[in-house]
N, C-alpha and C. Protein backbone atom coordinates (compact mmCIF):
# COMPACT_ATOMS: atom_id res chain seq x y z
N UNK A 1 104.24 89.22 100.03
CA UNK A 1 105.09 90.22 100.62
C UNK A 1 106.15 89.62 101.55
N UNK A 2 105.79 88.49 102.29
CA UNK A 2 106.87 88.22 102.91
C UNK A 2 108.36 87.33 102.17
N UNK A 3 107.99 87.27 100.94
CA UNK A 3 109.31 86.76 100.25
C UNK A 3 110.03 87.96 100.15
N UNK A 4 108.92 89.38 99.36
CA UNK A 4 110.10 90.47 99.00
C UNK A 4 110.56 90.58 100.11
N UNK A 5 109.45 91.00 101.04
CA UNK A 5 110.78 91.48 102.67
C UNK A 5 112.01 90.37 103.12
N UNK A 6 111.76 89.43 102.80
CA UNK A 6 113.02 88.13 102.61
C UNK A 6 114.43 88.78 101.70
N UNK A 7 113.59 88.94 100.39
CA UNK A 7 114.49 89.27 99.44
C UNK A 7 115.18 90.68 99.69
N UNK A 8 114.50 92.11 100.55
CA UNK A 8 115.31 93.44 100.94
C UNK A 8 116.06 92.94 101.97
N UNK A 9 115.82 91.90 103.00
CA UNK A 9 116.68 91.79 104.06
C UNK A 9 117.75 90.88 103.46
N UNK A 10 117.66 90.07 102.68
CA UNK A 10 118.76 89.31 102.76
C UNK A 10 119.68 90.27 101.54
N UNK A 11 119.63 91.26 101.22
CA UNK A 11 120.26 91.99 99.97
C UNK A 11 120.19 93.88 100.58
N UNK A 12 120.55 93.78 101.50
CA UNK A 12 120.93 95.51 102.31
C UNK A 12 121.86 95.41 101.65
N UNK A 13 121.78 97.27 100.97
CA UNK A 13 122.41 97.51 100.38
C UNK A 13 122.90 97.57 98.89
N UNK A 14 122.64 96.71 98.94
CA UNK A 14 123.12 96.29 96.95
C UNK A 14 121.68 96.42 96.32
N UNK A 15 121.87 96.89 94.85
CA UNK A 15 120.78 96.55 93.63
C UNK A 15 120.48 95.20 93.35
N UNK A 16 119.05 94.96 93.65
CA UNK A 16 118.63 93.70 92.97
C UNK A 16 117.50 93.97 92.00
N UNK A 17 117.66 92.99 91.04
CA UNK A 17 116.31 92.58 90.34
C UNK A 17 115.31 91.88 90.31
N UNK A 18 114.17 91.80 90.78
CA UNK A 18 112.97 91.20 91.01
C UNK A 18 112.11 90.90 89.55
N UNK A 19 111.72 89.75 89.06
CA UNK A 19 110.97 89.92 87.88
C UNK A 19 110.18 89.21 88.19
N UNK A 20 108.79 89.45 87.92
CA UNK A 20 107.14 89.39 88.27
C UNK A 20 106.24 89.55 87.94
N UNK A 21 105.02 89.03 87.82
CA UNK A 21 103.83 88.94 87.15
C UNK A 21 103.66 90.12 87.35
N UNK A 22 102.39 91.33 86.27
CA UNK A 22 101.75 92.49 86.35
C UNK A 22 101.22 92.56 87.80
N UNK A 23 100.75 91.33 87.72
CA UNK A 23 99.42 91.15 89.55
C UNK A 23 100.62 91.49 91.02
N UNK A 24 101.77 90.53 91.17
CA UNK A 24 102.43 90.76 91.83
C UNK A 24 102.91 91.71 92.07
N UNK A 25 103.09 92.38 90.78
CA UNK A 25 103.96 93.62 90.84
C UNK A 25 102.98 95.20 91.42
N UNK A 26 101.77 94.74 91.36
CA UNK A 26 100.89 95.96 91.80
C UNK A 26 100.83 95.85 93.35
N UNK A 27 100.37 94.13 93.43
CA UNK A 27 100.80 94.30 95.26
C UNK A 27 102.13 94.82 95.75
N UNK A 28 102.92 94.51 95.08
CA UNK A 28 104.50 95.21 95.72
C UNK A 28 103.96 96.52 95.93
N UNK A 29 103.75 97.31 94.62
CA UNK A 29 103.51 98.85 94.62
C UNK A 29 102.46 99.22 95.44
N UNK A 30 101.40 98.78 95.63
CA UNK A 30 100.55 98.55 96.52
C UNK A 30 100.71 98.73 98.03
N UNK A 31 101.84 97.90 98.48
CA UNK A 31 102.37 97.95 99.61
C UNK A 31 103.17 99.02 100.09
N UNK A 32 103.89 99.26 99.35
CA UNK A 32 105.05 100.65 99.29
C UNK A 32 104.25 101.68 99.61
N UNK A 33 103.19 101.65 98.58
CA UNK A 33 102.11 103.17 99.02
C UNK A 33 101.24 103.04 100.37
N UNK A 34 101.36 102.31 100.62
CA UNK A 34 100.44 102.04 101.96
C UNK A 34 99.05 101.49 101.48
N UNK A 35 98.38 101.48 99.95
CA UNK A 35 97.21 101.47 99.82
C UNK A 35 96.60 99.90 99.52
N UNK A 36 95.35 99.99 99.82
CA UNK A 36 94.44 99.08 100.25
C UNK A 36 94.48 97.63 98.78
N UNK A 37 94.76 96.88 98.97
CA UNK A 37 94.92 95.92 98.05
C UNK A 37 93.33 95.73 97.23
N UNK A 38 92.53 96.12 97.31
CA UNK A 38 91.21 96.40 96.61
C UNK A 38 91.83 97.70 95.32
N UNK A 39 92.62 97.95 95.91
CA UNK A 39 92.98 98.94 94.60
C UNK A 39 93.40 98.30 93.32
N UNK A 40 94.24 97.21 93.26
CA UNK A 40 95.23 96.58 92.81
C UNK A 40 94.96 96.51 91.29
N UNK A 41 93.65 97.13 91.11
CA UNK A 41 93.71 97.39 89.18
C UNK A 41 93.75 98.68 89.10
N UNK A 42 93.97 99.62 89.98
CA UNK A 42 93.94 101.46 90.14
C UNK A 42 95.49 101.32 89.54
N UNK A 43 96.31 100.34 89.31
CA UNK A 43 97.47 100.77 88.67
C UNK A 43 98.17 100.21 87.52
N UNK A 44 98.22 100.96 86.59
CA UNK A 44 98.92 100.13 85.56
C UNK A 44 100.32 99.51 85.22
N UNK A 45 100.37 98.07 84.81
CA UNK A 45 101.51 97.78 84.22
C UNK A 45 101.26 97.17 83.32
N UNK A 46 102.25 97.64 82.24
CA UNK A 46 102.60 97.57 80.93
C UNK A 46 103.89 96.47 80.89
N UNK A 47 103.18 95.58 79.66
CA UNK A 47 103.99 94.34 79.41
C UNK A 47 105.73 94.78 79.41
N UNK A 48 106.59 94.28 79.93
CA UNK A 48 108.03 94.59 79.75
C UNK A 48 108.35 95.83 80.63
N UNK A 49 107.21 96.20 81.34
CA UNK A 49 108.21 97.47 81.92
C UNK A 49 108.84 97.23 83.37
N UNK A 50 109.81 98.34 83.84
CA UNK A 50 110.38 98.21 85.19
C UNK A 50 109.50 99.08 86.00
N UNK A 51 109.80 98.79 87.30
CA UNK A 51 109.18 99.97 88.18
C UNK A 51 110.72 99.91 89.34
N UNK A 52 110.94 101.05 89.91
CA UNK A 52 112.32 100.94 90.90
C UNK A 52 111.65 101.60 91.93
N UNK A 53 111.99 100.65 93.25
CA UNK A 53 111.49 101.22 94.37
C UNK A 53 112.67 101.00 94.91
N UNK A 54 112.74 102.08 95.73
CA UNK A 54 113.95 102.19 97.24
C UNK A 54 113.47 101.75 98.34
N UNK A 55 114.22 101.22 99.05
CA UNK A 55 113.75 100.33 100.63
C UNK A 55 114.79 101.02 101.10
N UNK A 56 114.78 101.69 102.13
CA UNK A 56 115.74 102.41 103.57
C UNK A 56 115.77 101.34 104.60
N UNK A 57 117.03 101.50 105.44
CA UNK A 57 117.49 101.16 106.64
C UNK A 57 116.14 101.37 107.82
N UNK A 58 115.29 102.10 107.84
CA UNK A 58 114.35 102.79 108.65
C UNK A 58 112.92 102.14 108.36
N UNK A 59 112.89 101.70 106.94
CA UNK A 59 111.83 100.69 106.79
C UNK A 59 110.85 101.45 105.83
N UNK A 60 111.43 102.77 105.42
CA UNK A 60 110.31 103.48 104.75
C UNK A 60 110.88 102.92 103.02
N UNK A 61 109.86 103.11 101.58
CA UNK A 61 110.48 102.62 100.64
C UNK A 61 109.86 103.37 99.83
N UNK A 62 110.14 104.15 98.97
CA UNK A 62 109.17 104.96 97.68
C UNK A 62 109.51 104.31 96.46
N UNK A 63 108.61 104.70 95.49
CA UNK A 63 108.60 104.13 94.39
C UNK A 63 108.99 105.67 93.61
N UNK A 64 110.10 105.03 93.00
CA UNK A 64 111.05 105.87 91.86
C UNK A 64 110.70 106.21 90.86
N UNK A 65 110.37 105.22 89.90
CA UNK A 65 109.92 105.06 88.55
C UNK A 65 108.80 103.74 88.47
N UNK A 66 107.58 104.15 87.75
CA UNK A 66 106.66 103.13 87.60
C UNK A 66 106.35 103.21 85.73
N UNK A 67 106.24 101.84 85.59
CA UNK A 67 106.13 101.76 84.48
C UNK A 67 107.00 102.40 83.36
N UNK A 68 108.68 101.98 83.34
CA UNK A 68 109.81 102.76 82.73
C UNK A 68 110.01 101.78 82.11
């Protein structure tokens, strides 16, 4: 987590693309939801897909689309 928060601070503002292992990508989502990293097979990802999360100025970030 502390690279992505590297990667939202150094990129306010603009669209980026992040590409990442299934595992990584559940802790991201993981984090966004607030929920407990013991979850981290409670969510699925599917080979090739995107997920889009928003990060705010305020620090809050939802997840848009999972598994698109």
């Amino acid at each position: 987590m502390p690279v992505i928060a590297e990667i939202i601070e150094r990129h306010k503002g603009q669209e980026i693309l992040v590409v990442g292992h299934g595992g990584v990508n559940r802790v991201v989502l993981l984090n966004v939801i607030g929920a407990p990293l013991d979850g981290v097979f409670n969510i699925e990802q599917n080979y090739g897909c995107y997920n889009i999360i928003d990060y705010y100025a305020d620090g809050r970030a939802t997840v848009k689309l999972l598994n698109g």
